[in-house]
N, C-alpha and C. Protein backbone atom coordinates (compact mmCIF):
# COMPACT_ATOMS: atom_id res chain seq x y z
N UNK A 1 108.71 108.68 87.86
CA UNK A 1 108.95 108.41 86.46
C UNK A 1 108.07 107.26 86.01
N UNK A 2 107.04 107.06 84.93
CA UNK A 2 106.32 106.19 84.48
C UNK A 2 107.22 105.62 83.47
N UNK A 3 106.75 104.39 83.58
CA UNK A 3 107.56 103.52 82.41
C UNK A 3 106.90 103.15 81.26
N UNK A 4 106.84 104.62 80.82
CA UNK A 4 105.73 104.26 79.80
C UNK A 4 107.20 103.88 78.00
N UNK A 5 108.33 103.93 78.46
CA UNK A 5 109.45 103.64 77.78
C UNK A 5 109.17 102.31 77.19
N UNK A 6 108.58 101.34 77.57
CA UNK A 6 108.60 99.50 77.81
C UNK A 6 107.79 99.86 77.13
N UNK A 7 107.94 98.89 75.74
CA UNK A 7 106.95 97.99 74.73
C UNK A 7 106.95 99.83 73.75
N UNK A 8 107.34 101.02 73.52
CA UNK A 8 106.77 101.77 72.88
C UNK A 8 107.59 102.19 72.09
N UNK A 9 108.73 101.17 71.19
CA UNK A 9 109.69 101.71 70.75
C UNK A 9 111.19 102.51 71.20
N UNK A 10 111.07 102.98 71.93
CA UNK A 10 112.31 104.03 72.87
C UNK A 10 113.31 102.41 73.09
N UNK A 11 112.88 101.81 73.85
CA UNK A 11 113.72 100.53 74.56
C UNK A 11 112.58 99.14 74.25
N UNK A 12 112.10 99.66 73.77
CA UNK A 12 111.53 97.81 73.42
C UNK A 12 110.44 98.07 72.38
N UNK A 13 109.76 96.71 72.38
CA UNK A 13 108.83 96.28 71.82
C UNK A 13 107.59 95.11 71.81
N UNK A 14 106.85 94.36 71.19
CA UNK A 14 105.68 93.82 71.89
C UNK A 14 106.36 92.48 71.09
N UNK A 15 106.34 91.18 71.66
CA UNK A 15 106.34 90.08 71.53
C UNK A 15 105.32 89.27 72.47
N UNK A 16 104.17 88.24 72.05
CA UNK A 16 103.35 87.69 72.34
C UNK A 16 102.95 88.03 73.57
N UNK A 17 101.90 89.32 73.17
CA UNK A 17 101.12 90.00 73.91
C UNK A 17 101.94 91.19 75.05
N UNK A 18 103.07 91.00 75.06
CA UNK A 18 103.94 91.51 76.35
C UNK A 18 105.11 92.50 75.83
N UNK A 19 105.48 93.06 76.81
CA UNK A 19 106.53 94.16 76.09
C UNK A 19 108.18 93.39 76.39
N UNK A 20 109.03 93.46 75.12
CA UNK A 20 109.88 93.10 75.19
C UNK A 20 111.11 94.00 74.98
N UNK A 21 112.20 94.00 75.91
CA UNK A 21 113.02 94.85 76.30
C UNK A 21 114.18 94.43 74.80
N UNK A 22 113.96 95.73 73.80
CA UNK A 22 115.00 95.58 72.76
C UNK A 22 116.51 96.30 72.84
N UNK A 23 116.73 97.51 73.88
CA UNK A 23 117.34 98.01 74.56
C UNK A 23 117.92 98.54 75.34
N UNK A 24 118.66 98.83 76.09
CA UNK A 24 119.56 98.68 77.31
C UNK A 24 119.31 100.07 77.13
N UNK A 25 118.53 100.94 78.07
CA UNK A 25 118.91 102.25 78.13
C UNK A 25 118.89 102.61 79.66
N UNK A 26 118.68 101.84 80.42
CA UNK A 26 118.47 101.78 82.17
C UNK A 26 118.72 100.62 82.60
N UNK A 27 118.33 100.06 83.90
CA UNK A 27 118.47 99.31 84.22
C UNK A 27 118.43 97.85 83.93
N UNK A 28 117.35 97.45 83.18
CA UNK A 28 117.30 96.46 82.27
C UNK A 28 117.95 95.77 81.44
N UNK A 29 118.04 94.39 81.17
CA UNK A 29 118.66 94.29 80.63
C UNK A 29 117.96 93.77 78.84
N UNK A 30 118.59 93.58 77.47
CA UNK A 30 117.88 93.35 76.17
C UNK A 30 117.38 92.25 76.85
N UNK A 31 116.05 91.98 76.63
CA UNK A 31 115.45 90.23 76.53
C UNK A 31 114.18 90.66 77.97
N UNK A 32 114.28 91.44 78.65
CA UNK A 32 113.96 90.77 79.92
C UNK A 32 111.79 91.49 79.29
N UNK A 33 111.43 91.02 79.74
CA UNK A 33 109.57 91.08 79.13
C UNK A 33 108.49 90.98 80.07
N UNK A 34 107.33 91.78 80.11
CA UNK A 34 106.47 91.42 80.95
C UNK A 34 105.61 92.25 80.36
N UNK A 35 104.82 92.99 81.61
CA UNK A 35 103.80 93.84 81.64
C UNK A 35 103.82 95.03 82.42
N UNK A 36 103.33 96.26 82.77
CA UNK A 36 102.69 97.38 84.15
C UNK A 36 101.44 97.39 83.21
N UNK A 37 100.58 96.87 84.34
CA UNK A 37 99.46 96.89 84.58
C UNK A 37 98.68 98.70 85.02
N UNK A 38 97.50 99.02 84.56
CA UNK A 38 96.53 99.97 84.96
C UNK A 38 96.36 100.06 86.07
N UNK A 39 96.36 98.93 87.08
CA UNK A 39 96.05 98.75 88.53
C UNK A 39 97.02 99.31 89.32
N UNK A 40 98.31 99.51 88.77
CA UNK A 40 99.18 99.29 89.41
C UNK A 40 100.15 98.35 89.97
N UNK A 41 99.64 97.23 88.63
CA UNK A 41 100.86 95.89 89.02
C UNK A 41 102.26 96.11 87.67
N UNK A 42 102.85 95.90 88.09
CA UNK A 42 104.05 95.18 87.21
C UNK A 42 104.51 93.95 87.80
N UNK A 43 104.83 93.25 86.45
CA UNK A 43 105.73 91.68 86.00
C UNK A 43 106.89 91.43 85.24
N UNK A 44 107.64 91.45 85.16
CA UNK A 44 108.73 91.48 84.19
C UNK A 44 109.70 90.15 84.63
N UNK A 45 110.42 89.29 83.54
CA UNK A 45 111.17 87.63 83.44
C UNK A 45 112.47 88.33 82.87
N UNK A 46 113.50 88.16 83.71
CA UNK A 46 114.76 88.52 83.16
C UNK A 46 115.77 87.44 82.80
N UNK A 47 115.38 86.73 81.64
CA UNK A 47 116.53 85.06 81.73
C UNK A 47 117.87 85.86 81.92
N UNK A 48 118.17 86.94 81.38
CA UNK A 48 119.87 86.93 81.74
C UNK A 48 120.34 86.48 83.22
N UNK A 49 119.72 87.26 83.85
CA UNK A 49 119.76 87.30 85.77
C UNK A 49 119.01 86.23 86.61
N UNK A 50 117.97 85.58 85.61
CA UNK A 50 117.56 84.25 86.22
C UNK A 50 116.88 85.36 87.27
N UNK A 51 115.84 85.99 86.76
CA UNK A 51 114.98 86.98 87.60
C UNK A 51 113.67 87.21 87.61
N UNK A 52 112.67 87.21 88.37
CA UNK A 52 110.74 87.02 88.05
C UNK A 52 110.85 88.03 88.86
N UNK A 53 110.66 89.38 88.49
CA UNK A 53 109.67 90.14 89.73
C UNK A 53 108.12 90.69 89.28
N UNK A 54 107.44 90.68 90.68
CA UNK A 54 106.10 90.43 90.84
C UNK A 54 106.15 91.46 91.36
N UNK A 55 105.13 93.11 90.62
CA UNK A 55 104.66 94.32 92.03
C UNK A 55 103.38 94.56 91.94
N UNK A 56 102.13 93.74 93.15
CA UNK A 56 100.96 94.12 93.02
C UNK A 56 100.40 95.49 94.13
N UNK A 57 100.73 96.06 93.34
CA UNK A 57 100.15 97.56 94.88
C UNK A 57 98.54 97.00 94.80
N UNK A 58 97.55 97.49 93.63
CA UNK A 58 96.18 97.85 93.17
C UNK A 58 95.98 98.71 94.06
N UNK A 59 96.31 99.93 93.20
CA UNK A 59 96.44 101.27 93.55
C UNK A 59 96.07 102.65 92.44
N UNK A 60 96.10 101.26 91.60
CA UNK A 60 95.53 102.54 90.29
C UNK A 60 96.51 102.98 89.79
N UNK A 61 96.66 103.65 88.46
CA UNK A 61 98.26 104.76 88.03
C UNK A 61 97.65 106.17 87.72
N UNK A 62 96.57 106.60 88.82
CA UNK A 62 95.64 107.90 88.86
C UNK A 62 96.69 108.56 89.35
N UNK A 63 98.15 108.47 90.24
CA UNK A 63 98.29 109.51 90.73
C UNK A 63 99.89 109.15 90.56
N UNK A 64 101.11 110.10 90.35
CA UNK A 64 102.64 110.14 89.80
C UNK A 64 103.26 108.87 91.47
N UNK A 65 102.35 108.72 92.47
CA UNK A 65 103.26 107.78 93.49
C UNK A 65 102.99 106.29 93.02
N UNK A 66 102.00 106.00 92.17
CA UNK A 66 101.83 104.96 91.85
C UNK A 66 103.26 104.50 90.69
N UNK A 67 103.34 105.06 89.63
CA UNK A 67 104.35 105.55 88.62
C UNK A 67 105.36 104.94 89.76
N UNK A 68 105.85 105.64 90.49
CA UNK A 68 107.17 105.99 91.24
C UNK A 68 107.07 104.81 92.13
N UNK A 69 106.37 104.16 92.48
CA UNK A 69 106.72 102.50 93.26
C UNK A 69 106.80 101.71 92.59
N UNK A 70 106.61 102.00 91.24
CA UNK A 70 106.99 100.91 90.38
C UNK A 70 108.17 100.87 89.66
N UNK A 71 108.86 101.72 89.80
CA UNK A 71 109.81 102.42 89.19
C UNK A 71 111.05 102.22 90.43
N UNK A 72 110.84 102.47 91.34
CA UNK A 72 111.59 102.35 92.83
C UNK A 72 111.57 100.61 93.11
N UNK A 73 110.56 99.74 92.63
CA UNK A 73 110.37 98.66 92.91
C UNK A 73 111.74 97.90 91.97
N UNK A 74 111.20 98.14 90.61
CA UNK A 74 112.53 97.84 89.85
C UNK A 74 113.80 98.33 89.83
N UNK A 75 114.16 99.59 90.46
CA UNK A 75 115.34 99.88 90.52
C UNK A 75 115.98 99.04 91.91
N UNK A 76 114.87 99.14 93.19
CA UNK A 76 115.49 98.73 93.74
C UNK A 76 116.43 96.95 93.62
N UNK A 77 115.18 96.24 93.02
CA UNK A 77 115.48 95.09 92.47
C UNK A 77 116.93 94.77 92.03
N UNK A 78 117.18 95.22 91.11
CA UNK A 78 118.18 95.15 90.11
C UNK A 78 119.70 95.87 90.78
N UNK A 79 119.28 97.02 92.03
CA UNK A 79 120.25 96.82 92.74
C UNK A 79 120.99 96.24 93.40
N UNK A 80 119.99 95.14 93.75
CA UNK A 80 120.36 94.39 95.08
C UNK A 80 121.05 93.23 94.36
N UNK A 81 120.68 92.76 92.67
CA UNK A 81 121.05 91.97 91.84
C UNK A 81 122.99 92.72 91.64
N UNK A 82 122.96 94.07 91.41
CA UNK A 82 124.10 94.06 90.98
C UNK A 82 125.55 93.81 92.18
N UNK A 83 124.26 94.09 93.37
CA UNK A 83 125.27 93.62 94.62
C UNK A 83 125.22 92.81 95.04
């Protein structure tokens, strides 16, 4: 699953330069903001959870496994937060 949801209206939007999470439709929570990178990085700051995660594959998003570790990266995250 690509997260192409972040910053495009559906669940958020762009505040100084970065996509900002305007709705709760997954895991996320409203507020939390960053970036996914072309390379294959994502960044995202969650003040609710007091949370920074950092995912640098540089791997490119040429192919749906790139998508899907970033996607697995944050879910897993936020699991381990709710436990």
């Amino acid at each position: 699953m690509v997260r192409t949801d972040i910053g495009q209206g559906q669940h958020g939007g762009w505040g100084f330069g970065m996509a900002v999470r305007t709705y709760r439709g997954d895991y996320a929570p409203v507020g939390q903001f960053g970036w996914d990178g072309g390379a294959g990085t994502s960044t995202y700051a969650d003040p609710d959870n007091q949370l920074v995660g950092i995912l640098l594959t540089q791997t490119g998003m040429s192919t749906p496994d790139s998508a899907r570790a970033i996607h697995d990266f944050w879910t897993t995250l936020y699991q381990a937060v709710d436990d």
